[in-house]
PDB file of N, CA and C in Angstrom:
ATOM      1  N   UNK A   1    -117.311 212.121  19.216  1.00  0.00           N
ATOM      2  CA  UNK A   1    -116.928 212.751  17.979  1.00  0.00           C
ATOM      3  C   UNK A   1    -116.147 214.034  18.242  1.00  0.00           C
ATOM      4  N   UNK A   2    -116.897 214.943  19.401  1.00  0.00           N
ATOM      5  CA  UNK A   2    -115.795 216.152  19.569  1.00  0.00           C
ATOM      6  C   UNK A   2    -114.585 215.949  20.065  1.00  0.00           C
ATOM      7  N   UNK A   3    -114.743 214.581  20.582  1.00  0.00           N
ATOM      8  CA  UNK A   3    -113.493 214.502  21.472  1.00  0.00           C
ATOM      9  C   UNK A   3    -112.215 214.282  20.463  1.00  0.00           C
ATOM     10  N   UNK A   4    -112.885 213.573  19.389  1.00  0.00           N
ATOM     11  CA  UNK A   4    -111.570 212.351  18.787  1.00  0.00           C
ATOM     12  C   UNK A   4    -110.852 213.713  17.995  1.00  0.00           C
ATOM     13  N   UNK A   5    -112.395 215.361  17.381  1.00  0.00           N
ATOM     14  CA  UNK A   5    -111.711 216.402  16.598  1.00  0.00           C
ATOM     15  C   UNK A   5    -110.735 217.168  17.467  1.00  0.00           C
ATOM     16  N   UNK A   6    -110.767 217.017  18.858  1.00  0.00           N
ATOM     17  CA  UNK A   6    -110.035 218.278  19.615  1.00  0.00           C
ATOM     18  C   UNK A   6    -108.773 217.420  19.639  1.00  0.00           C
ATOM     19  N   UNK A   7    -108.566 215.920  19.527  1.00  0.00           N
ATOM     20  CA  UNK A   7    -107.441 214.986  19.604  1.00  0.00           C
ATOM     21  C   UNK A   7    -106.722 215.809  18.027  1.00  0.00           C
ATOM     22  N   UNK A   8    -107.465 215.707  17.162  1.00  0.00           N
ATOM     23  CA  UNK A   8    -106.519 215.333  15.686  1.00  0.00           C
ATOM     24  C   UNK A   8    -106.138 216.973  15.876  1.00  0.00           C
ATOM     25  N   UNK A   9    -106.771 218.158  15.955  1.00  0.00           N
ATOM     26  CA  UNK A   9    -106.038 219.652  16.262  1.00  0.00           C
ATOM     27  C   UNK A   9    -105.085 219.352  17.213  1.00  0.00           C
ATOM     28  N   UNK A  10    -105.601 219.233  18.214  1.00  0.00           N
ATOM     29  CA  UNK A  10    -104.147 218.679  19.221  1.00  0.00           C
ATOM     30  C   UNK A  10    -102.771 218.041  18.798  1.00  0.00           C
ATOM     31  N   UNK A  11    -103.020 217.338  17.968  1.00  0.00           N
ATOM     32  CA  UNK A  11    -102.219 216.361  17.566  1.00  0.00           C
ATOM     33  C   UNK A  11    -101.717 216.998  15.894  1.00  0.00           C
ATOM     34  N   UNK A  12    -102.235 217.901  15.593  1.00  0.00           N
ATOM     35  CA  UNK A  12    -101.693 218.659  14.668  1.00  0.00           C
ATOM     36  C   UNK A  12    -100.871 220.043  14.967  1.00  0.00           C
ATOM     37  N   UNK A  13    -101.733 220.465  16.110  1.00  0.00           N
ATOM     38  CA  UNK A  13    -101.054 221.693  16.749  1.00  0.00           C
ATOM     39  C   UNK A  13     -99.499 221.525  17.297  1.00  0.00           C
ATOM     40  N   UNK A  14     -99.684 220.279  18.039  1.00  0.00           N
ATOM     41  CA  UNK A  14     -98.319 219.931  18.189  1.00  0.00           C
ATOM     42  C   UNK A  14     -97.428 219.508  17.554  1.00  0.00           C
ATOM     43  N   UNK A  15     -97.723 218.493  16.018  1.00  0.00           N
ATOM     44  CA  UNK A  15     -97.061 218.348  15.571  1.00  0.00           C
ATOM     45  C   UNK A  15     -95.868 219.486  14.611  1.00  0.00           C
ATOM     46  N   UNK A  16     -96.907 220.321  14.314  1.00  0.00           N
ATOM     47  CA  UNK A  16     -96.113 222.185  13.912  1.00  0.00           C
ATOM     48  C   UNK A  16     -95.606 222.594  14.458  1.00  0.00           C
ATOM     49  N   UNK A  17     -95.543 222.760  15.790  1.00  0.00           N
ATOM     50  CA  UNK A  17     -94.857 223.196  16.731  1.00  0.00           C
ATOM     51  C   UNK A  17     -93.404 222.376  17.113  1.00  0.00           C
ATOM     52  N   UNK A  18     -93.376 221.245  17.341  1.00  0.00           N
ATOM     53  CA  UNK A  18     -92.786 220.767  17.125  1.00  0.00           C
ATOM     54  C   UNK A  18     -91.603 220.514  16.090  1.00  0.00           C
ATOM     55  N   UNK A  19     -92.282 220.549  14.786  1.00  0.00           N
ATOM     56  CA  UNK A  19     -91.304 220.639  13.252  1.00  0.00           C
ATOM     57  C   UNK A  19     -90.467 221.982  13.642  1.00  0.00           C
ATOM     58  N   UNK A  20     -91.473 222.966  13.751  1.00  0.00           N
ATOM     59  CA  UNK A  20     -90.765 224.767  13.757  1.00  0.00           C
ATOM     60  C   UNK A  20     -90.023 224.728  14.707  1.00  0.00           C
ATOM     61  N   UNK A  21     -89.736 224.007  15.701  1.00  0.00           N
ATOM     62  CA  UNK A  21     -88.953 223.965  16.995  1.00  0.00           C
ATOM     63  C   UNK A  21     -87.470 223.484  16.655  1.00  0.00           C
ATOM     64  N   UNK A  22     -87.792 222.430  15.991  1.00  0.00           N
ATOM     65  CA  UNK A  22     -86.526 221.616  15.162  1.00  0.00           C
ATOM     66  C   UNK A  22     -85.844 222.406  14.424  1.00  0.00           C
ATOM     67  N   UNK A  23     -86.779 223.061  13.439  1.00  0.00           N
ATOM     68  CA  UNK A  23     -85.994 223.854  12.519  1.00  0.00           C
ATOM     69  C   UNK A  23     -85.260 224.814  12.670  1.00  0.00           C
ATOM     70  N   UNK A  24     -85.687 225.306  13.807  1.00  0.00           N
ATOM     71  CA  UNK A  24     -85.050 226.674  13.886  1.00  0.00           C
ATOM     72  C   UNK A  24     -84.181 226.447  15.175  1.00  0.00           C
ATOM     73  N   UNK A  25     -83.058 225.632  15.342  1.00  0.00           N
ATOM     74  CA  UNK A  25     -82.421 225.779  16.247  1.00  0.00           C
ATOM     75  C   UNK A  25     -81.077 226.621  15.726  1.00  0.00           C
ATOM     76  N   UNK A  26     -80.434 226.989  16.627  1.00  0.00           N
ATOM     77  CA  UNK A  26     -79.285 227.523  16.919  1.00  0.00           C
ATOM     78  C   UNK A  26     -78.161 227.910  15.612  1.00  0.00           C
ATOM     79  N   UNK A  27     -78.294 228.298  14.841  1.00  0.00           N
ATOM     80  CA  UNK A  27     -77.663 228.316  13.282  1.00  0.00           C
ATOM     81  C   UNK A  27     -76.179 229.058  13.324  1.00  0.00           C
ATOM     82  N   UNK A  28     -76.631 229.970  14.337  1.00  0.00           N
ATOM     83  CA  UNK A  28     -75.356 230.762  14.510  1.00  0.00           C
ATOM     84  C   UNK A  28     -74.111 230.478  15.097  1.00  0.00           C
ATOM     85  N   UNK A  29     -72.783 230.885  14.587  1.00  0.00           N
ATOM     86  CA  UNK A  29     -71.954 230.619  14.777  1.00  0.00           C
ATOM     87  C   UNK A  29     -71.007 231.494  15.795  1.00  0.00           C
ATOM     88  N   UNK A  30     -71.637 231.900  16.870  1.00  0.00           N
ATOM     89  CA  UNK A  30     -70.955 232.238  17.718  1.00  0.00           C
ATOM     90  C   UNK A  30     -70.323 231.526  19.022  1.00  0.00           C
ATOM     91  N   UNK A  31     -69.091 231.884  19.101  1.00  0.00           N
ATOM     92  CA  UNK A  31     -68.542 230.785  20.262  1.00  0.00           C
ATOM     93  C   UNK A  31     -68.554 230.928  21.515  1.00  0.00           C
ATOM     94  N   UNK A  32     -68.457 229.692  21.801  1.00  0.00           N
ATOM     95  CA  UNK A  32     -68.817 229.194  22.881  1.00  0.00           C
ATOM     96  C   UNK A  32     -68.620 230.314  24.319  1.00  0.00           C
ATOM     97  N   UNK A  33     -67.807 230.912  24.452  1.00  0.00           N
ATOM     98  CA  UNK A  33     -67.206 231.826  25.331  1.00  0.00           C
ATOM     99  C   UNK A  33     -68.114 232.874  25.387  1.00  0.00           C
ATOM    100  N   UNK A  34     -68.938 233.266  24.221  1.00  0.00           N
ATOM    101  CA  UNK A  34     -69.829 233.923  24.094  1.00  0.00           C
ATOM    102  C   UNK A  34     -71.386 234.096  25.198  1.00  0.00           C
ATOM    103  N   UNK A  35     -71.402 232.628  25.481  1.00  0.00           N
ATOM    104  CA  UNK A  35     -72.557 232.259  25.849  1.00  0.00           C
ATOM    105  C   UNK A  35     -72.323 232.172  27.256  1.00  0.00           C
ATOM    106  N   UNK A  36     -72.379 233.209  28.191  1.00  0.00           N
ATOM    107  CA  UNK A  36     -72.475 233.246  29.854  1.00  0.00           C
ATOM    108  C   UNK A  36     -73.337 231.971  30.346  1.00  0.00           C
ATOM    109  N   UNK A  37     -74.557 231.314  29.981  1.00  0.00           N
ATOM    110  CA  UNK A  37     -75.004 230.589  30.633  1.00  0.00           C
ATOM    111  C   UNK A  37     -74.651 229.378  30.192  1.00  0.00           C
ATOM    112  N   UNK A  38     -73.890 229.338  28.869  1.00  0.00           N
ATOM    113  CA  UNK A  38     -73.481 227.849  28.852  1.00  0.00           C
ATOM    114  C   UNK A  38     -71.811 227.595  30.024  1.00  0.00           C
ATOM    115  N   UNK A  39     -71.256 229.005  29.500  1.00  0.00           N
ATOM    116  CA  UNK A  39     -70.567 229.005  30.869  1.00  0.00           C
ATOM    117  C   UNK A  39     -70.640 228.229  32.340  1.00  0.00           C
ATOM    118  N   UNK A  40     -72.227 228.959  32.531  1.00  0.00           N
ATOM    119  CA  UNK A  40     -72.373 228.729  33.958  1.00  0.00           C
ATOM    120  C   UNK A  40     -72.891 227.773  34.250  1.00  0.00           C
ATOM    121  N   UNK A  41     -73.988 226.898  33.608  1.00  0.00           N
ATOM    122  CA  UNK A  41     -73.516 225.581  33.842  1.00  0.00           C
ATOM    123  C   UNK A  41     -72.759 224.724  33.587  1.00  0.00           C
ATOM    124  N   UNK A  42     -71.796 224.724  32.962  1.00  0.00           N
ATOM    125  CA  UNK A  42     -70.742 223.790  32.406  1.00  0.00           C
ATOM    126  C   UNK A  42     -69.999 223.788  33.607  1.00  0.00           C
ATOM    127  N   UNK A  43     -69.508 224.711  33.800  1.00  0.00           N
ATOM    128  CA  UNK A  43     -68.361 224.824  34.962  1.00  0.00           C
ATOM    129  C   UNK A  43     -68.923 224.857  36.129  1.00  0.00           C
ATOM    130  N   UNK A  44     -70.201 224.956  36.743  1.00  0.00           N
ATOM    131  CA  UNK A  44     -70.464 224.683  37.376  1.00  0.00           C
ATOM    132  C   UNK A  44     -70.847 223.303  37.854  1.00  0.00           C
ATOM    133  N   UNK A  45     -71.211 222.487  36.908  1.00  0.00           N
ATOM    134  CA  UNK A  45     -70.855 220.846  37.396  1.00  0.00           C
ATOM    135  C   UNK A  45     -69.779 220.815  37.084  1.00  0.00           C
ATOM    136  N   UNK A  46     -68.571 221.089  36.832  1.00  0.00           N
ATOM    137  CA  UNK A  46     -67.055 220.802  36.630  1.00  0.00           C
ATOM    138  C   UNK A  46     -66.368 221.234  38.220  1.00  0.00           C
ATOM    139  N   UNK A  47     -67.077 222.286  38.590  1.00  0.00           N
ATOM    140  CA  UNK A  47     -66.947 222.664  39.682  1.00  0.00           C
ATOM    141  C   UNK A  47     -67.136 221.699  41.243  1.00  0.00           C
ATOM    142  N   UNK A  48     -68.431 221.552  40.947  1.00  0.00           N
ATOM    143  CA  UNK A  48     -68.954 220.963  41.995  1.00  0.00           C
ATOM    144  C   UNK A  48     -68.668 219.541  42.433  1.00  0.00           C
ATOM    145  N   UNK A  49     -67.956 218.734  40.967  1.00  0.00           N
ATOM    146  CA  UNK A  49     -67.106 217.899  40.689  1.00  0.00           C
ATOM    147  C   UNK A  49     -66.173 217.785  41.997  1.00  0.00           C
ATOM    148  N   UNK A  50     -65.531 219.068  42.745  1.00  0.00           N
ATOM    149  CA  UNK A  50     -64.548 219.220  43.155  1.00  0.00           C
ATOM    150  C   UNK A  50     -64.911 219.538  44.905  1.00  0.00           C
ATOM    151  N   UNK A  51     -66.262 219.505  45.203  1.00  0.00           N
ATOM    152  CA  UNK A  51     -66.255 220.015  46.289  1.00  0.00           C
ATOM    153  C   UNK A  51     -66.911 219.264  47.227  1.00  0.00           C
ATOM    154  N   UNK A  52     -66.821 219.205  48.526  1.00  0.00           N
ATOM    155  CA  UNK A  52     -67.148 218.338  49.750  1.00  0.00           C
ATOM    156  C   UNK A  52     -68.639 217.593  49.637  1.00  0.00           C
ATOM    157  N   UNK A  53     -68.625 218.735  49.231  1.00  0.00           N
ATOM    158  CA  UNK A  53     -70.938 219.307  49.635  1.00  0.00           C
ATOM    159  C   UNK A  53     -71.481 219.621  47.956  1.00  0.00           C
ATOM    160  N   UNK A  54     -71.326 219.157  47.337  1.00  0.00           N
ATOM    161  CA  UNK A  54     -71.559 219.182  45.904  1.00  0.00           C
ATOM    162  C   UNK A  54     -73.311 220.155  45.659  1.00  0.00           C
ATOM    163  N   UNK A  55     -74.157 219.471  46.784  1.00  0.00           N
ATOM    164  CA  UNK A  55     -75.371 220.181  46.847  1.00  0.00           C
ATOM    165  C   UNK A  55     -75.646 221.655  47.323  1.00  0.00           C
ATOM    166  N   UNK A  56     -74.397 222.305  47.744  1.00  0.00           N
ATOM    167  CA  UNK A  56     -74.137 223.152  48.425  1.00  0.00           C
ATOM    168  C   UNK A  56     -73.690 224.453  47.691  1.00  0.00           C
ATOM    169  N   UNK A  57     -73.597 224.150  46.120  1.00  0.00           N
ATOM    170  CA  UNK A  57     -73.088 224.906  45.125  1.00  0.00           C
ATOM    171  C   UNK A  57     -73.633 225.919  45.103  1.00  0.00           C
ATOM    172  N   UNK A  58     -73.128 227.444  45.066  1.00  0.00           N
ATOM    173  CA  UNK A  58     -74.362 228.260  44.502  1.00  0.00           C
ATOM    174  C   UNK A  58     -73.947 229.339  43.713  1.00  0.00           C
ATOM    175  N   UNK A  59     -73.712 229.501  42.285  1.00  0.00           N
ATOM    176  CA  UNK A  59     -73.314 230.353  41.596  1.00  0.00           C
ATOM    177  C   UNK A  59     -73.628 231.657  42.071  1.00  0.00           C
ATOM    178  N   UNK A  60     -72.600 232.537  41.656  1.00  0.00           N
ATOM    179  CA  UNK A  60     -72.164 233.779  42.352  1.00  0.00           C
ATOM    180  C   UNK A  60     -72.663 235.254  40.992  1.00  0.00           C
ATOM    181  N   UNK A  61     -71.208 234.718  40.005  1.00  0.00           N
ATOM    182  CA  UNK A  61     -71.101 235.788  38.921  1.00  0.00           C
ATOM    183  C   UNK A  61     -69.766 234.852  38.625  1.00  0.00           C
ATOM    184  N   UNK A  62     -70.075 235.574  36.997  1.00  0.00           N
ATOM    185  CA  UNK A  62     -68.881 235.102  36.220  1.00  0.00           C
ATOM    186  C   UNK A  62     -68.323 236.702  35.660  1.00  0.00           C
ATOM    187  N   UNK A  63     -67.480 236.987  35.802  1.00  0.00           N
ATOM    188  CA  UNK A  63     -66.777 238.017  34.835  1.00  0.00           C
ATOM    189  C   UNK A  63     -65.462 237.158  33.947  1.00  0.00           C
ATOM    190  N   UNK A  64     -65.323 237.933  32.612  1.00  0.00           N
ATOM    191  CA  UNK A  64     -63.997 237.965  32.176  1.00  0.00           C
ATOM    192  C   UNK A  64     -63.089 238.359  33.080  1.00  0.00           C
ATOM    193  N   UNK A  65     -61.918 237.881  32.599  1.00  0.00           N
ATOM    194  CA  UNK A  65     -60.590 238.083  33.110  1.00  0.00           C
ATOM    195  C   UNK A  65     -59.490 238.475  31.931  1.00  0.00           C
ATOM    196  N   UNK A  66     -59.154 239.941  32.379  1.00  0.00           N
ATOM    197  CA  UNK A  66     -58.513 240.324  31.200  1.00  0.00           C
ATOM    198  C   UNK A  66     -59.486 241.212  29.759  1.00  0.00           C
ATOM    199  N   UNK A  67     -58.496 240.963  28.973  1.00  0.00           N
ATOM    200  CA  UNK A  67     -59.215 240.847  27.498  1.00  0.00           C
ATOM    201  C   UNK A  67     -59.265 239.644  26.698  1.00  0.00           C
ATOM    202  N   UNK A  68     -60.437 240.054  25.465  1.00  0.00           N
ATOM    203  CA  UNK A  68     -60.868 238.975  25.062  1.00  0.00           C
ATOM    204  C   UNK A  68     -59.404 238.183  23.818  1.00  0.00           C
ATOM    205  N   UNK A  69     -59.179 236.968  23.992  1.00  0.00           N
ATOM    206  CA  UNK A  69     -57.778 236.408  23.304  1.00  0.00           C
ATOM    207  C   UNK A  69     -59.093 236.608  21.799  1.00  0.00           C
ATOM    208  N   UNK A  70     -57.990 235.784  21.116  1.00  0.00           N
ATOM    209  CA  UNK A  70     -58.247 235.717  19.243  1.00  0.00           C
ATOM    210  C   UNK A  70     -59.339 235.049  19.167  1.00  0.00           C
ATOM    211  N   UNK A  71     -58.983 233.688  19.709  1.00  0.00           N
ATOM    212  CA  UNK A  71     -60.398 232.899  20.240  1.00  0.00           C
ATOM    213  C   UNK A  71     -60.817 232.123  21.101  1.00  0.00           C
ATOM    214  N   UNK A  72     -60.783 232.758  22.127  1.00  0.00           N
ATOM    215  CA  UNK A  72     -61.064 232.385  23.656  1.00  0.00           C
ATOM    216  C   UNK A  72     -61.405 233.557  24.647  1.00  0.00           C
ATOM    217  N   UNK A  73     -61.323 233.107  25.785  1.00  0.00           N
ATOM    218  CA  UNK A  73     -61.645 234.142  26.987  1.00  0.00           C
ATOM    219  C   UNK A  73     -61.305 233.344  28.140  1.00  0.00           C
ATOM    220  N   UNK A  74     -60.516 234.268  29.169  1.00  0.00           N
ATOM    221  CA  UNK A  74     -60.614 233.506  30.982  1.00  0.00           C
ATOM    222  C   UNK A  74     -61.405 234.295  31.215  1.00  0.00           C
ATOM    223  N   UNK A  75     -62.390 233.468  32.463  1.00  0.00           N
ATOM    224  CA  UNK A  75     -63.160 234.189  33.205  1.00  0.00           C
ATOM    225  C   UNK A  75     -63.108 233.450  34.807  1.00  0.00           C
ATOM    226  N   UNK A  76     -63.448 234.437  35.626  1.00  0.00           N
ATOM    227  CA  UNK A  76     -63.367 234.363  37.102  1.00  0.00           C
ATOM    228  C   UNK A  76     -65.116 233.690  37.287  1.00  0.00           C
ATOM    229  N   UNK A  77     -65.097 232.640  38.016  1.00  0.00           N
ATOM    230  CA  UNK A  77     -66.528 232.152  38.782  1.00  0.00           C
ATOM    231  C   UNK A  77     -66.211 232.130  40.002  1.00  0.00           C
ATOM    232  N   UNK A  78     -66.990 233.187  40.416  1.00  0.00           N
ATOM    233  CA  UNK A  78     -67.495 233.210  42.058  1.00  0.00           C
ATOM    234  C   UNK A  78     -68.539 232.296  42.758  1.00  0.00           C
ATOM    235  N   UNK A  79     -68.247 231.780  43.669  1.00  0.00           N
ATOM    236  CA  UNK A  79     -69.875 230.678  43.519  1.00  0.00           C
ATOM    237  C   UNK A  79     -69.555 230.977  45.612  1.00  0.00           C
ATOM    238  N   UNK A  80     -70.443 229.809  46.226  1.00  0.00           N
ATOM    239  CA  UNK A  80     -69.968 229.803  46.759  1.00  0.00           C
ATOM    240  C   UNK A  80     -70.650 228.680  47.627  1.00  0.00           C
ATOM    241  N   UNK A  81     -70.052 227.428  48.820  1.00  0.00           N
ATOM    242  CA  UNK A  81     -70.424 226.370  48.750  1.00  0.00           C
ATOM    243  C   UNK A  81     -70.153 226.083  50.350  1.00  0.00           C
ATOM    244  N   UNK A  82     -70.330 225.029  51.049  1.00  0.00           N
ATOM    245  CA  UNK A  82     -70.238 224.588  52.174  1.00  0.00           C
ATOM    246  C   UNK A  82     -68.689 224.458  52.586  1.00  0.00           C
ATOM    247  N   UNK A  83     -68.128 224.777  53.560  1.00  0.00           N
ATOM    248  CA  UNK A  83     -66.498 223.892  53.669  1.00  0.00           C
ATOM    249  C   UNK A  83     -66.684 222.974  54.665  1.00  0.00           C
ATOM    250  N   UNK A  84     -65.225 222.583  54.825  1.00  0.00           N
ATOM    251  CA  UNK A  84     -65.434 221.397  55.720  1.00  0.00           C
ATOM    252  C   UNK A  84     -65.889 221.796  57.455  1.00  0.00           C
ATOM    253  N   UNK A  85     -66.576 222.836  57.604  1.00  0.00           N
ATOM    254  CA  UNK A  85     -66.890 222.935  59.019  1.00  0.00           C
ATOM    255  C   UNK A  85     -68.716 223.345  59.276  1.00  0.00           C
ATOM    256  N   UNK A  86     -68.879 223.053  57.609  1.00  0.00           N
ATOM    257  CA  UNK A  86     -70.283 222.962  57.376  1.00  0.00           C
ATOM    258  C   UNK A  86     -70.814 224.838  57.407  1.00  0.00           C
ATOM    259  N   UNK A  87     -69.932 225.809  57.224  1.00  0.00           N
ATOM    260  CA  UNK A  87     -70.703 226.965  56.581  1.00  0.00           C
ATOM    261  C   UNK A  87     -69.904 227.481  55.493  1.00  0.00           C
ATOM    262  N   UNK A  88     -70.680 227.854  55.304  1.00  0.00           N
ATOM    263  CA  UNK A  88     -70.307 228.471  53.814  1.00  0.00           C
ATOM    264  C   UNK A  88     -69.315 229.634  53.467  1.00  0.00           C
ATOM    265  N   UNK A  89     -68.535 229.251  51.999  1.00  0.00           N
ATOM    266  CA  UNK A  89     -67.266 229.986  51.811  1.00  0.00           C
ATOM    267  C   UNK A  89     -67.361 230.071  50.401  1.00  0.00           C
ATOM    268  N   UNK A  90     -67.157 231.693  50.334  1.00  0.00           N
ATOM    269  CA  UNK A  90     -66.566 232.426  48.937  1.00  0.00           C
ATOM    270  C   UNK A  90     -65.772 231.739  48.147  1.00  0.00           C
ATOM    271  N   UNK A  91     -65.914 231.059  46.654  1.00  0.00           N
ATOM    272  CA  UNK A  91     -64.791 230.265  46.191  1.00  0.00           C
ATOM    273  C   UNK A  91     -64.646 230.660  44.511  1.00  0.00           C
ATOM    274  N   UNK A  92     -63.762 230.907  44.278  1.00  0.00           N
ATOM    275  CA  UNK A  92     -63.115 231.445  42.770  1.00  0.00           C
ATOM    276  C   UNK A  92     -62.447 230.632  41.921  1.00  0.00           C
ATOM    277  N   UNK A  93     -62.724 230.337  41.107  1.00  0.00           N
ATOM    278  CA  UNK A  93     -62.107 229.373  39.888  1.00  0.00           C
ATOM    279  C   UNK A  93     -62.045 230.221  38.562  1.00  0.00           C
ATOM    280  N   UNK A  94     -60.966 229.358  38.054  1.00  0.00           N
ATOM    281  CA  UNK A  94     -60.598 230.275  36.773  1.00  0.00           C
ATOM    282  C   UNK A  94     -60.649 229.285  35.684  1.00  0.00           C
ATOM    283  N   UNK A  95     -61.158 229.491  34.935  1.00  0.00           N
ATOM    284  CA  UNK A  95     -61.538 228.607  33.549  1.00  0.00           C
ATOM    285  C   UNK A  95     -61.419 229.331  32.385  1.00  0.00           C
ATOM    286  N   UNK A  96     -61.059 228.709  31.293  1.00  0.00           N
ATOM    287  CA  UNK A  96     -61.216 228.862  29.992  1.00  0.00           C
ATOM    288  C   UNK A  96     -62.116 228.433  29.036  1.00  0.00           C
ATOM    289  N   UNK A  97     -61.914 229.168  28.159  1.00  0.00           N
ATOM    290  CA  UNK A  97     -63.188 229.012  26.984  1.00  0.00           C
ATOM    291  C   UNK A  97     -63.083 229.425  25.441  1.00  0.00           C
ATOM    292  N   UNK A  98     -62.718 228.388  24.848  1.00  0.00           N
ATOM    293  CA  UNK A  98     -62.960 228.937  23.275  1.00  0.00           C
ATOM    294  C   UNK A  98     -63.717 228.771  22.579  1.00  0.00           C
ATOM    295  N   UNK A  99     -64.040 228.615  21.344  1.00  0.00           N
ATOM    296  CA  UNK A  99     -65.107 228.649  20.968  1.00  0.00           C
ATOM    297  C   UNK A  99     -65.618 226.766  20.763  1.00  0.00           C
ATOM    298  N   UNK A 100     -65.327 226.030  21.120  1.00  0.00           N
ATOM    299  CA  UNK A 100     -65.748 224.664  21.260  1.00  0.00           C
ATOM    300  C   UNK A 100     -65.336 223.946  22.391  1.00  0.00           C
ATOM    301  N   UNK A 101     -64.245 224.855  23.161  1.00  0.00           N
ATOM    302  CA  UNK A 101     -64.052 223.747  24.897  1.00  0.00           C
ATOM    303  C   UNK A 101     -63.685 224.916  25.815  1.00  0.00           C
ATOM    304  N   UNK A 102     -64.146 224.428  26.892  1.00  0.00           N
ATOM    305  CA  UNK A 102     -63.834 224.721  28.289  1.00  0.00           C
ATOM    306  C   UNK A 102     -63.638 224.278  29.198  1.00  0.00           C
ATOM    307  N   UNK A 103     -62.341 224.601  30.022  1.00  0.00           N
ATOM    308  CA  UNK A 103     -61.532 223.828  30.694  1.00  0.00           C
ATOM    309  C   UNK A 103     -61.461 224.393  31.863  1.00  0.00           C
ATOM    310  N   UNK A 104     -61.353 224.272  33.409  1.00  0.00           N
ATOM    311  CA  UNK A 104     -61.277 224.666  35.070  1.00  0.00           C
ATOM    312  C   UNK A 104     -59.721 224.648  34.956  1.00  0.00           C
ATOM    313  N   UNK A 105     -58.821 225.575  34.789  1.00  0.00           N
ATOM    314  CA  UNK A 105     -57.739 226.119  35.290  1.00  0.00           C
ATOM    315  C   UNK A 105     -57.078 225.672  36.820  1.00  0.00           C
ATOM    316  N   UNK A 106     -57.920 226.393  37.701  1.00  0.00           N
ATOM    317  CA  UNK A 106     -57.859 226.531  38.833  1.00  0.00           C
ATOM    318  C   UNK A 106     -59.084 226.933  39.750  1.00  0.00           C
ATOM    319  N   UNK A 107     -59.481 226.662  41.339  1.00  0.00           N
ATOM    320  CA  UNK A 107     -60.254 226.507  41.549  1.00  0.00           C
ATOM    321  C   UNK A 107     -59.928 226.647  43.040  1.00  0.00           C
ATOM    322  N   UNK A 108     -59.897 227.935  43.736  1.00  0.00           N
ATOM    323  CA  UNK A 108     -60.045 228.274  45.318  1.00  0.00           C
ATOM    324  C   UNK A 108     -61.048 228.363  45.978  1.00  0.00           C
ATOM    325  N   UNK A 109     -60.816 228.018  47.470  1.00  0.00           N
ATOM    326  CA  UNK A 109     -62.148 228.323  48.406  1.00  0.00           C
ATOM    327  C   UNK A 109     -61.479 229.008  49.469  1.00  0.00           C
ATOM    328  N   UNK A 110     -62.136 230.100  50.069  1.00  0.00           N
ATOM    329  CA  UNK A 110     -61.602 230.777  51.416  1.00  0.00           C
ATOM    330  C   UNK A 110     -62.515 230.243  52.638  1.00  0.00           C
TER     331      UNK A 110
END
């Protein structure tokens, strides 16, 4: 009997939690460029897309580049990843971002 009451709280506790979780997502309308960590993973599998050692990825820092456009932003990603002699090298890519896409520009390794 206690067991089946700590089930139906359980099973109520979560279900509230759950609803309020739903409800309250993300409402705001700020773009995309805004958001450094959607940044940093986005382009970072766009990135890694591109490199020998894909497992080898390791985000650095992102700064802007420049000033901010009307509605967008470039920004510099530093990461830095395996090369082909198996140690690791400083690598810079330049991407864009507006407020619904982001795109890899360009993309160096030293």
């Amino acid at each position: 009997m206690k067991k089946s009451i700590r089930l139906i709280v359980f099973a109520i506790i979560t279900g509230v939690f759950l609803l309020t979780a739903a409800g309250s997502g993300d409402e705001s309308s700020e773009p995309l460029y805004k958001d450094k960590y959607a940044i940093e993973a986005t382009f970072g599998s766009l990135i890694k897309k591109q490199l020998r050692d894909p497992d080898s990825y390791e985000f650095v820092s992102c700064e802007p580049l420049g000033e901010e456009l009307k509605d967008g932003q470039f920004f510099t990603i530093t990461y830095r990843a395996k090369n082909g002699f198996g140690g690791y090298a400083i690598g810079k890519a330049i991407v864009s971002c507006d407020s619904t896409t982001m795109r890899l520009i360009s993309n160096e390794s030293n």
